[in-house]
C-alpha atoms as a PDB file:
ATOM      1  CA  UNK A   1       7.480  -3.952  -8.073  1.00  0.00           C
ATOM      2  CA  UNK A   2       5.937  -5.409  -4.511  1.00  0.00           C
ATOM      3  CA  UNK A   3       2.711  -6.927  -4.294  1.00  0.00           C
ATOM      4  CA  UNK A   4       1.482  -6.327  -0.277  1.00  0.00           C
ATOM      5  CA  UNK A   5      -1.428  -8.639   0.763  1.00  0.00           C
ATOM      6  CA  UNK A   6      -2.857  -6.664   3.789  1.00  0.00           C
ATOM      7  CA  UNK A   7      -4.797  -8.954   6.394  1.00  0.00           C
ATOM      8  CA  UNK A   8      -7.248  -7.985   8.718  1.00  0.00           C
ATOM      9  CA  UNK A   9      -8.198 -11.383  11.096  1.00  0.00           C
ATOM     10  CA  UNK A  10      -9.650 -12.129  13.828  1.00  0.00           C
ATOM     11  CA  UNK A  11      -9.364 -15.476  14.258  1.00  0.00           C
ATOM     12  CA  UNK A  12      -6.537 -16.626  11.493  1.00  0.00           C
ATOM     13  CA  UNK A  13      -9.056 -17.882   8.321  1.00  0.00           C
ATOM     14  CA  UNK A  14      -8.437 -14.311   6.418  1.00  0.00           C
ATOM     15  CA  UNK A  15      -4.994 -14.187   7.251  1.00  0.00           C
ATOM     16  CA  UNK A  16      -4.627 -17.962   6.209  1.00  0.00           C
ATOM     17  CA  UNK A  17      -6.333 -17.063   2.669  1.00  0.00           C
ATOM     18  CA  UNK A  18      -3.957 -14.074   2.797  1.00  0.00           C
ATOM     19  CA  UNK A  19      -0.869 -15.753   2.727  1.00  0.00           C
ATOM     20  CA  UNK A  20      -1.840 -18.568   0.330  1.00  0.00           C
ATOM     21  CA  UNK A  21      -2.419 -15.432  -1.764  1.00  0.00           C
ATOM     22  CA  UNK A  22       0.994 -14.009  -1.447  1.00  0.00           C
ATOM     23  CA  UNK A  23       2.363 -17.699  -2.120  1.00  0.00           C
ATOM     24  CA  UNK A  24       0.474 -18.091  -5.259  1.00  0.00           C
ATOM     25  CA  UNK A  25       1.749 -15.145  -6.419  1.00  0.00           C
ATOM     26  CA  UNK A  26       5.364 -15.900  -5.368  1.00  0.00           C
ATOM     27  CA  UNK A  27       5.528 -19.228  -7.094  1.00  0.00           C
ATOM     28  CA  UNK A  28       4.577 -16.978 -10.066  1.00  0.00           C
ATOM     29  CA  UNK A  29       7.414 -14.925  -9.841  1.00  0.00           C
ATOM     30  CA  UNK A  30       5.304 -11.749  -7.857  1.00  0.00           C
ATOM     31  CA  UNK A  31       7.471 -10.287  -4.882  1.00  0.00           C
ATOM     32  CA  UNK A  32       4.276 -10.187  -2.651  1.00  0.00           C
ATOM     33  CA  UNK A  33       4.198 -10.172   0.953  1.00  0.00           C
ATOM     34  CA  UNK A  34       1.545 -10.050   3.561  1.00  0.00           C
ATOM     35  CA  UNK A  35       1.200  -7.372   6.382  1.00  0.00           C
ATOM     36  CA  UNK A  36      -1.238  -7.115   9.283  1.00  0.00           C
ATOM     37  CA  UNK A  37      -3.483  -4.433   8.609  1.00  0.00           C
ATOM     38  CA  UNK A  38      -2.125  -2.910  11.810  1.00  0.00           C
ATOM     39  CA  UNK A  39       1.398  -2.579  10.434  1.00  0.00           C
ATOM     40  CA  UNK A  40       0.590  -2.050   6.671  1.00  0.00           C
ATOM     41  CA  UNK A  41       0.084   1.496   6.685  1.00  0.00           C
ATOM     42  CA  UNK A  42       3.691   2.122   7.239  1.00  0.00           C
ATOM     43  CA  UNK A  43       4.700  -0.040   4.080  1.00  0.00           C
ATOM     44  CA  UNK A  44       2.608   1.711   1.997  1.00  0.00           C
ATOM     45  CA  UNK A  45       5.068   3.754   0.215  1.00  0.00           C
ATOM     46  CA  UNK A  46       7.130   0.571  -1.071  1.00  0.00           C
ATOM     47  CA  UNK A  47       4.124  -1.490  -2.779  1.00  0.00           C
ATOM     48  CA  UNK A  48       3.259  -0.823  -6.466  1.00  0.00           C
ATOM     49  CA  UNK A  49      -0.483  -3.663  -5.861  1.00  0.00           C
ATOM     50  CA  UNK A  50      -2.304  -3.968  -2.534  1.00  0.00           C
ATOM     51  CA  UNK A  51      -4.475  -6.949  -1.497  1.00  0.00           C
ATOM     52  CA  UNK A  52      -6.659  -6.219   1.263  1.00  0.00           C
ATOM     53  CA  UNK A  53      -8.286  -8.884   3.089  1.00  0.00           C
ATOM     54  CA  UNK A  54     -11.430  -7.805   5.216  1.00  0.00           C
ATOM     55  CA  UNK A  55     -12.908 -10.773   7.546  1.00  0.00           C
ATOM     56  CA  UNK A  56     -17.231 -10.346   7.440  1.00  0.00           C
ATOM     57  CA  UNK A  57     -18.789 -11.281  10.823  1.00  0.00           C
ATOM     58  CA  UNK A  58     -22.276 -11.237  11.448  1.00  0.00           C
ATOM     59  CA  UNK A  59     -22.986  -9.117   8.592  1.00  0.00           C
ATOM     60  CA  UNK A  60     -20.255  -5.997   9.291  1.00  0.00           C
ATOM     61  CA  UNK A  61     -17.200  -6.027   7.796  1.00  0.00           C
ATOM     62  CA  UNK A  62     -14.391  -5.709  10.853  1.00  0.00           C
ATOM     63  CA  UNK A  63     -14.146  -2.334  11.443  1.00  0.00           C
ATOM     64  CA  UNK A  64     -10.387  -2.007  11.772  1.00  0.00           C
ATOM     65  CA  UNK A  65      -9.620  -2.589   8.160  1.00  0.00           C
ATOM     66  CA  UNK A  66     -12.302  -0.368   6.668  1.00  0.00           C
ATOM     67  CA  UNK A  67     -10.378   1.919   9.046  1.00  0.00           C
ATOM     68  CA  UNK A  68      -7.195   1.094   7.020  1.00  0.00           C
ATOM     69  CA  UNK A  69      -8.812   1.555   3.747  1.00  0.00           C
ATOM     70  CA  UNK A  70     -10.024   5.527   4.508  1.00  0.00           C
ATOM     71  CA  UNK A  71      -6.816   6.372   6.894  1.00  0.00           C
ATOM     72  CA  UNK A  72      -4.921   5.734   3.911  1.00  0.00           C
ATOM     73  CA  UNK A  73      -6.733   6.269   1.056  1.00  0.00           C
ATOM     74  CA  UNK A  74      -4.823   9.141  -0.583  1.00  0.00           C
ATOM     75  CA  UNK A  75      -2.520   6.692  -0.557  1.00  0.00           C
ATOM     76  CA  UNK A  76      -3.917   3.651  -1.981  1.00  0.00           C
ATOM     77  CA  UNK A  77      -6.060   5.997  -4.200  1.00  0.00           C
ATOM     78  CA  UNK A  78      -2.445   5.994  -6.904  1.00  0.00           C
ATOM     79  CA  UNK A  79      -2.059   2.231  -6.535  1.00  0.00           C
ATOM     80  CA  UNK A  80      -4.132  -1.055  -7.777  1.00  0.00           C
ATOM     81  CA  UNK A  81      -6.350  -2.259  -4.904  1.00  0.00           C
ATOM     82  CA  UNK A  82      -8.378  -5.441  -4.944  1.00  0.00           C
ATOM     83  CA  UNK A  83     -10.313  -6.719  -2.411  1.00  0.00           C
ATOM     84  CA  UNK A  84     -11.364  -9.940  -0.836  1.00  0.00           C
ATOM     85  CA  UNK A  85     -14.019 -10.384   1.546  1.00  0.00           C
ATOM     86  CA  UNK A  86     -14.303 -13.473   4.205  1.00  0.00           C
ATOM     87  CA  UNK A  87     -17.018 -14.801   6.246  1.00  0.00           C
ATOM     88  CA  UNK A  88     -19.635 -17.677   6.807  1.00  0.00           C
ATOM     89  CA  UNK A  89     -22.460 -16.916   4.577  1.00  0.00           C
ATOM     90  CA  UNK A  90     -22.742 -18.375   1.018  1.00  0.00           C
ATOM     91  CA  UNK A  91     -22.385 -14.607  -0.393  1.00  0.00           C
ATOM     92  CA  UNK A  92     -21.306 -10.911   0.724  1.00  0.00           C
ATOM     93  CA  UNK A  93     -24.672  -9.262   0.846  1.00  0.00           C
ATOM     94  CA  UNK A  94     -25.158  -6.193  -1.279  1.00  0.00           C
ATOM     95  CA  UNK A  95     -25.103  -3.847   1.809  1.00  0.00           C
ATOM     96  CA  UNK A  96     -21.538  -4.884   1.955  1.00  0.00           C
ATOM     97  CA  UNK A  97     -20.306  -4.723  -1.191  1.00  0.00           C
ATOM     98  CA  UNK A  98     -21.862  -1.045  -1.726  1.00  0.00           C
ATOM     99  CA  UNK A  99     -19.997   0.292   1.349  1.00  0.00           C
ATOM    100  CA  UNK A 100     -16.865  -1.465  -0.465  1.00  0.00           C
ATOM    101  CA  UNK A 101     -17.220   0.321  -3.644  1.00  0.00           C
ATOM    102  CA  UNK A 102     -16.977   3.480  -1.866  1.00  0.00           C
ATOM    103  CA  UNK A 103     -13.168   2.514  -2.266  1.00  0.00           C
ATOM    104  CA  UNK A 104     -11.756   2.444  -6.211  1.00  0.00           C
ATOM    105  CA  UNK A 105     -10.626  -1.194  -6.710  1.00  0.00           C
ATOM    106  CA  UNK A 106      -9.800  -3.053  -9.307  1.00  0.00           C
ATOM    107  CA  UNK A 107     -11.183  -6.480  -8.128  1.00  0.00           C
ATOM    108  CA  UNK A 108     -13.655  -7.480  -5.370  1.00  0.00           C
ATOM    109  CA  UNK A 109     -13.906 -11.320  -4.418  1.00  0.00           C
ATOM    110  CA  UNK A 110     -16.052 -12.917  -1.429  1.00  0.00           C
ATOM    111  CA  UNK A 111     -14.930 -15.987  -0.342  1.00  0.00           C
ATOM    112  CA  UNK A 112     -16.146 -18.688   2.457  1.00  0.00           C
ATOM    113  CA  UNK A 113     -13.942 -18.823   5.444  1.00  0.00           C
ATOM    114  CA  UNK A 114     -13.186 -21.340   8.707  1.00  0.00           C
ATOM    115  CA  UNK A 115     -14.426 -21.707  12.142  1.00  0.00           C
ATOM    116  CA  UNK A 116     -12.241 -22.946  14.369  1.00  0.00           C
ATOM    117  CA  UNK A 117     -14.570 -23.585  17.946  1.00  0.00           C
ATOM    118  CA  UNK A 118     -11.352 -23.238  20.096  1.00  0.00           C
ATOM    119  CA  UNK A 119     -10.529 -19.570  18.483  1.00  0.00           C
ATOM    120  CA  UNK A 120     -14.571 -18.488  19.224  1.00  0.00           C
ATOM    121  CA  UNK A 121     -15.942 -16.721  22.391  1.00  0.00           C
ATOM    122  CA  UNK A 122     -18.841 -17.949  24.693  1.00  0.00           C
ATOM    123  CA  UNK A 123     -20.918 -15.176  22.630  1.00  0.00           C
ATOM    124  CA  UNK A 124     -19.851 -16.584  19.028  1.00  0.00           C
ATOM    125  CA  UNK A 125     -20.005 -19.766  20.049  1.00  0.00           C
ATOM    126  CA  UNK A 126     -23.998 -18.792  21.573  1.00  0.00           C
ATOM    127  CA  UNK A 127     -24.431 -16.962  18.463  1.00  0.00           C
ATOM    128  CA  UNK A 128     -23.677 -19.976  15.784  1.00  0.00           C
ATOM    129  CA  UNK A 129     -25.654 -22.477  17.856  1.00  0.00           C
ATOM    130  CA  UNK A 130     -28.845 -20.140  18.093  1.00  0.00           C
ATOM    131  CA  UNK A 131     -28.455 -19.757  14.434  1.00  0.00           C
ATOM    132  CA  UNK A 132     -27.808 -23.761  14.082  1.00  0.00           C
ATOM    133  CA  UNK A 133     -24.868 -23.727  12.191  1.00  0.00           C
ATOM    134  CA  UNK A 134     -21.390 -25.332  12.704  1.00  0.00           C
ATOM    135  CA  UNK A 135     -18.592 -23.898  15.111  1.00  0.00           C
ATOM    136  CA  UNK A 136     -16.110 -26.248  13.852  1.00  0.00           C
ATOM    137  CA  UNK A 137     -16.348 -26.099  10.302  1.00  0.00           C
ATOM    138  CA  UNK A 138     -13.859 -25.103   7.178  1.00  0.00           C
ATOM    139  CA  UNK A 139     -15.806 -23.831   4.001  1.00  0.00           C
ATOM    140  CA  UNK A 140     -12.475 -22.094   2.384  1.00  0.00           C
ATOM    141  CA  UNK A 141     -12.145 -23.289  -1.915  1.00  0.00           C
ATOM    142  CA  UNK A 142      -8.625 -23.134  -2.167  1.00  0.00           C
ATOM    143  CA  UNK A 143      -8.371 -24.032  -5.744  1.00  0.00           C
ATOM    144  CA  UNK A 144     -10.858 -20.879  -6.315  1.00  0.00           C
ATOM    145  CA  UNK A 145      -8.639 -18.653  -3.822  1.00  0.00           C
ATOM    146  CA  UNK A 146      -5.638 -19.530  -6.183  1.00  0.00           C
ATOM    147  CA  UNK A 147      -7.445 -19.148  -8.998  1.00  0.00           C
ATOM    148  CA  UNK A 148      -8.514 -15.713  -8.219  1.00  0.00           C
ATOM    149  CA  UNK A 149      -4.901 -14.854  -7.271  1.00  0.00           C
ATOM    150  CA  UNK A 150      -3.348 -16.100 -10.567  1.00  0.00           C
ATOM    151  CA  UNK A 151      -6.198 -13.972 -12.506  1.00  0.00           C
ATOM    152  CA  UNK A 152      -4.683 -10.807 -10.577  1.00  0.00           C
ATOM    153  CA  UNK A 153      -1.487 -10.889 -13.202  1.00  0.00           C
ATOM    154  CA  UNK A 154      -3.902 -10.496 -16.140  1.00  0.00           C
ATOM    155  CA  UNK A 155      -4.484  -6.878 -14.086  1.00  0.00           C
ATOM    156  CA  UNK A 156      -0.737  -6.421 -14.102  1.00  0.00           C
ATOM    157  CA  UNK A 157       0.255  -7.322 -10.780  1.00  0.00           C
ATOM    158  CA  UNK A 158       3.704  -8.484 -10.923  1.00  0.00           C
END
């Protein structure tokens, strides 16, 4: 059985969160493995769990992996899906999460990401200081992002 921890990132903090998923999991004796959401389809038919990772920015989740999740979801309709959401705000607003439940899952998480200034545009960067908040900043709980990943084995992924 193959745990596949599908990443969708922009600039790196989902992807980071992704594989300190997949590592959790490892150390727990899970063969999990993490795939860009642009090459996951194609692994599809060797996972038994799938992870997906969808990054949040200003208020829209990115569109290329809610374009993995209906391409292929005859697919991931027969398999255990959970979902974790990442972005800047304290919470996923409930616009969000209702255009997420449109996809059977097991699990749905939100948690705080990282802004690295260097990784931003000109417009990001505008965007953040019009809004006053920080373009250098890292709001990621990784004791709560392993926590969540050790509760997935009480759903049976192993």
């Amino acid at each position: 059985m193959t745990t596949m921890v599908v990443v969708a990132s922009k600039h790196g903090s989902t992807a980071e969160i992704g594989e300190r998923i997949a590592s959790t999991l490892s150390a727990r004796g899970v063969k999990a493995h993490v795939k860009e959401v642009g090459e996951a389809g194609q692994w599809l038919y060797e996972t038994t769990n799938v992870v997906m990772g969808i990054p949040v920015y200003r208020q829209k989740l990115l569109g290329e992996a809610t374009l993995f999740l209906e391409a292929h979801r005859t697919e991931l309709a027969g398999k255990p899906l959970f979902l974790f959401a990442v972005g800047g705000g304290p919470s996923l607003n409930e616009k969000l999460v209702a255009t997420l439940r449109r996809f059977p899952h097991r699990d749905l998480v939100y948690f705080r990401g990282a802004m690295d200034a260097e990784k931003l545009s000109f417009f990001e960067k505008l965007q953040l200081k019009v809004a006053k908040a920080p373009s250098d900043a890292d709001f990621r709980d990784w004791p709560a992002i392993e926590d969540w990943a050790h509760g997935l084995l009480a759903y049976g992924v192993n």
